[in-house]
C-alpha atoms as a PDB file:
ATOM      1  CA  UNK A   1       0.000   0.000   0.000  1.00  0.00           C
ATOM      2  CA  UNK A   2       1.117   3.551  -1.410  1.00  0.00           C
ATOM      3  CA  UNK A   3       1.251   6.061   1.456  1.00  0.00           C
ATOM      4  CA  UNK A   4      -0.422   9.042  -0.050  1.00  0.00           C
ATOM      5  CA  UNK A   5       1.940  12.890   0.058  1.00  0.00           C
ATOM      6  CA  UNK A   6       1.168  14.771   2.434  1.00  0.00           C
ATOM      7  CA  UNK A   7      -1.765  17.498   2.327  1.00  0.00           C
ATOM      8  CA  UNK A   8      -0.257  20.811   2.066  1.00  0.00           C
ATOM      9  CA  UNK A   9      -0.457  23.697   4.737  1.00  0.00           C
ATOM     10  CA  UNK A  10      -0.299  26.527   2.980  1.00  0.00           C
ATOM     11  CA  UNK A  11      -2.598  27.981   0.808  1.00  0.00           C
ATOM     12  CA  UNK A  12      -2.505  29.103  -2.859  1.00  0.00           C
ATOM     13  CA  UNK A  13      -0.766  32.602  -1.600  1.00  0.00           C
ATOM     14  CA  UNK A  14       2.060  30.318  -0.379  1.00  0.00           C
ATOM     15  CA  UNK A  15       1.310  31.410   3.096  1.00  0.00           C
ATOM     16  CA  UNK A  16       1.346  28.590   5.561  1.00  0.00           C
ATOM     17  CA  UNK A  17      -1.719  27.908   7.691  1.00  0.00           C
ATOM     18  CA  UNK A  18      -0.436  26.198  10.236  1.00  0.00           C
ATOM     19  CA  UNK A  19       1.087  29.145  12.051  1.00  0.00           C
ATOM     20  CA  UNK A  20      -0.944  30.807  15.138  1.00  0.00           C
ATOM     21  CA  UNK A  21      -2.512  33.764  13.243  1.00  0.00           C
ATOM     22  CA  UNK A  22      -1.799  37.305  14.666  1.00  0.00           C
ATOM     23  CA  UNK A  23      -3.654  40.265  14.937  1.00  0.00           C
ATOM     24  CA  UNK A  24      -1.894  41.349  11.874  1.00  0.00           C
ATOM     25  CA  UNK A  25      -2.004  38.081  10.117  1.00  0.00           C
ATOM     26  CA  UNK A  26      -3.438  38.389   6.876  1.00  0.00           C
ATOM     27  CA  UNK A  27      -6.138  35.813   6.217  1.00  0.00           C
ATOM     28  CA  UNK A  28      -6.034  33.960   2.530  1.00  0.00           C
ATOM     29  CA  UNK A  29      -9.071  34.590   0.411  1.00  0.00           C
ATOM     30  CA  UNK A  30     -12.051  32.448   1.448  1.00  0.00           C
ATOM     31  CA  UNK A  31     -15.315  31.386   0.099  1.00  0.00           C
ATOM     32  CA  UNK A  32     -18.204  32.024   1.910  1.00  0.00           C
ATOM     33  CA  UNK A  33     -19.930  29.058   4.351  1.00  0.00           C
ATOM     34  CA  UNK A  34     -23.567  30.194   5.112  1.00  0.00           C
ATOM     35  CA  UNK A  35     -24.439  27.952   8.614  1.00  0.00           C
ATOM     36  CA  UNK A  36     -27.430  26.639   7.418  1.00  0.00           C
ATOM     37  CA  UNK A  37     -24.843  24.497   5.337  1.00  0.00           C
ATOM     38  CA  UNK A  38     -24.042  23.067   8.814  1.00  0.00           C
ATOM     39  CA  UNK A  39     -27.178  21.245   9.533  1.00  0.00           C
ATOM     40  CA  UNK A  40     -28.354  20.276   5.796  1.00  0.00           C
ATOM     41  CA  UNK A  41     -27.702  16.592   5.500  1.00  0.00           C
ATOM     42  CA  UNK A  42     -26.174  16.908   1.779  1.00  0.00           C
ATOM     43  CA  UNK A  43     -22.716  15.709   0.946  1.00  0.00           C
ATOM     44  CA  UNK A  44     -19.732  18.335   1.557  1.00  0.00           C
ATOM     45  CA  UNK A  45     -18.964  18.239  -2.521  1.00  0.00           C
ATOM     46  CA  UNK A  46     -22.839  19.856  -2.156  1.00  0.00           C
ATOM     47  CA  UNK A  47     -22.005  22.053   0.740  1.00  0.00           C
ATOM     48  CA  UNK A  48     -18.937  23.589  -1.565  1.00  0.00           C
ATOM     49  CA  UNK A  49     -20.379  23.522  -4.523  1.00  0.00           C
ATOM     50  CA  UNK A  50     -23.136  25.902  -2.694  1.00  0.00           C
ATOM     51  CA  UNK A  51     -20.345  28.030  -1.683  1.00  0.00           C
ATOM     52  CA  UNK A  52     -18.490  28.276  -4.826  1.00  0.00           C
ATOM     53  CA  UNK A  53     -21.639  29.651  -6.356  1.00  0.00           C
ATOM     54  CA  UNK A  54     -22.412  32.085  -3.867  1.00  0.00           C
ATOM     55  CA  UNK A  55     -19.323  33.224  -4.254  1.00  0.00           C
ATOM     56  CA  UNK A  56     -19.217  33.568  -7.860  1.00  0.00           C
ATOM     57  CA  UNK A  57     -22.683  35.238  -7.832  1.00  0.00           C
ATOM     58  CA  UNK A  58     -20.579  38.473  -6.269  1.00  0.00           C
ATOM     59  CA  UNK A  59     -19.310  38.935  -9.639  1.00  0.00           C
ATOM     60  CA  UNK A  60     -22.801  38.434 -11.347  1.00  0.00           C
ATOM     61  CA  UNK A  61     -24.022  40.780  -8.903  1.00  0.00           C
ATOM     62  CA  UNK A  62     -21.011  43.031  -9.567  1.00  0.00           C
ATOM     63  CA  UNK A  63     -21.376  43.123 -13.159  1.00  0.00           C
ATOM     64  CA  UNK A  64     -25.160  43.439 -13.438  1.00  0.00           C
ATOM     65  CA  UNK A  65     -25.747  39.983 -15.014  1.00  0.00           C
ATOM     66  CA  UNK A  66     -29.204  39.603 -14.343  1.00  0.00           C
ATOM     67  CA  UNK A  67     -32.471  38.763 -16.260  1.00  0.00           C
ATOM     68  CA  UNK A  68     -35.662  40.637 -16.777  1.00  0.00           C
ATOM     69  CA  UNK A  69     -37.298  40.390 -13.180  1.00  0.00           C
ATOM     70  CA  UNK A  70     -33.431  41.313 -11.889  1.00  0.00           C
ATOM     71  CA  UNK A  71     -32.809  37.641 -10.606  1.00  0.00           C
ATOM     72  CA  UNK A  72     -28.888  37.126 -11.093  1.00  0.00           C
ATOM     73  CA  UNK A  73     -27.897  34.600 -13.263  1.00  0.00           C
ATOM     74  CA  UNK A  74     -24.059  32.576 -13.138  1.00  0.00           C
ATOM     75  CA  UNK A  75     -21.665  31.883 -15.313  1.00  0.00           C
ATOM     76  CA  UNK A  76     -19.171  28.788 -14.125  1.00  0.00           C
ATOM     77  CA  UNK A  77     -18.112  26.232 -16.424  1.00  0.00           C
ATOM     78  CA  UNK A  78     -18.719  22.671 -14.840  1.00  0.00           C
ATOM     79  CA  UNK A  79     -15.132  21.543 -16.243  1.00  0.00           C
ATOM     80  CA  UNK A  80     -13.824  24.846 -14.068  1.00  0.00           C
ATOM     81  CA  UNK A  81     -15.780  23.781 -11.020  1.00  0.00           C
ATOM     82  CA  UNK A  82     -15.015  20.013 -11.534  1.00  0.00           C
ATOM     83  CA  UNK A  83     -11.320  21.324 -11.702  1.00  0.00           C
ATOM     84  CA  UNK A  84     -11.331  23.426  -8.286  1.00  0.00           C
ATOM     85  CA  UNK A  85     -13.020  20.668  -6.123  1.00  0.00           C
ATOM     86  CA  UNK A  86     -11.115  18.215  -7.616  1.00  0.00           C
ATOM     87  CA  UNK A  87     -14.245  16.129  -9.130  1.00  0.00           C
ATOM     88  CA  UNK A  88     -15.834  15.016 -12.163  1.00  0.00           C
ATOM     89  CA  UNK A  89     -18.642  16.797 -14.066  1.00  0.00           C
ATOM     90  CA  UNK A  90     -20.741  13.994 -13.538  1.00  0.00           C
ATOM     91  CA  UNK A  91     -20.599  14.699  -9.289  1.00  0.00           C
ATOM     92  CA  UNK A  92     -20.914  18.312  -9.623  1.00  0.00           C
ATOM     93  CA  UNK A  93     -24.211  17.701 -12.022  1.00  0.00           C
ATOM     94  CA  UNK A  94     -25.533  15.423  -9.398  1.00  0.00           C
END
């Protein structure tokens, strides 16, 4: 049996996350978690898929991208989101 690398600690800044953080620690970009997400019972590819949208839908709401009756609309490829969470289309369609 392979043992698998080690998950890294730092994120995509290069910053490590494993230090205490500081008062003037500067915290890496994050996606936002509503806590309803906490209690749903769907799988945590669902819960960060959620987030990942929310999180796009800044930029829809940013750049007006909305229909008719103003309800914002996304645009994120499923091969760019399959990418990120390190899936296949065929989870993050289901």
């Amino acid at each position: 049996m392979r043992d698998k690398p080690p998950k890294s600690t730092q994120t995509q800044g290069g910053d490590t996350i494993a230090d205490y953080i500081m008062a003037d620690t500067p915290l890496p970009i994050y996606l936002p978690y509503p806590r309803f997400l906490l209690k749903m019972e769907i799988s945590q590819t669902a819960k960060l898929l959620y987030s990942l949208l929310l999180d796009r839908s800044t930029l829809s709401q940013k750049n007006k991208w909305q229909d008719d009756e103003g309800r914002i609309y996304i645009i994120y490829p499923i091969a760019e989101i399959a990418e990120i969470l390190d899936k296949g289309s065929t989870t993050i369609k289901g």
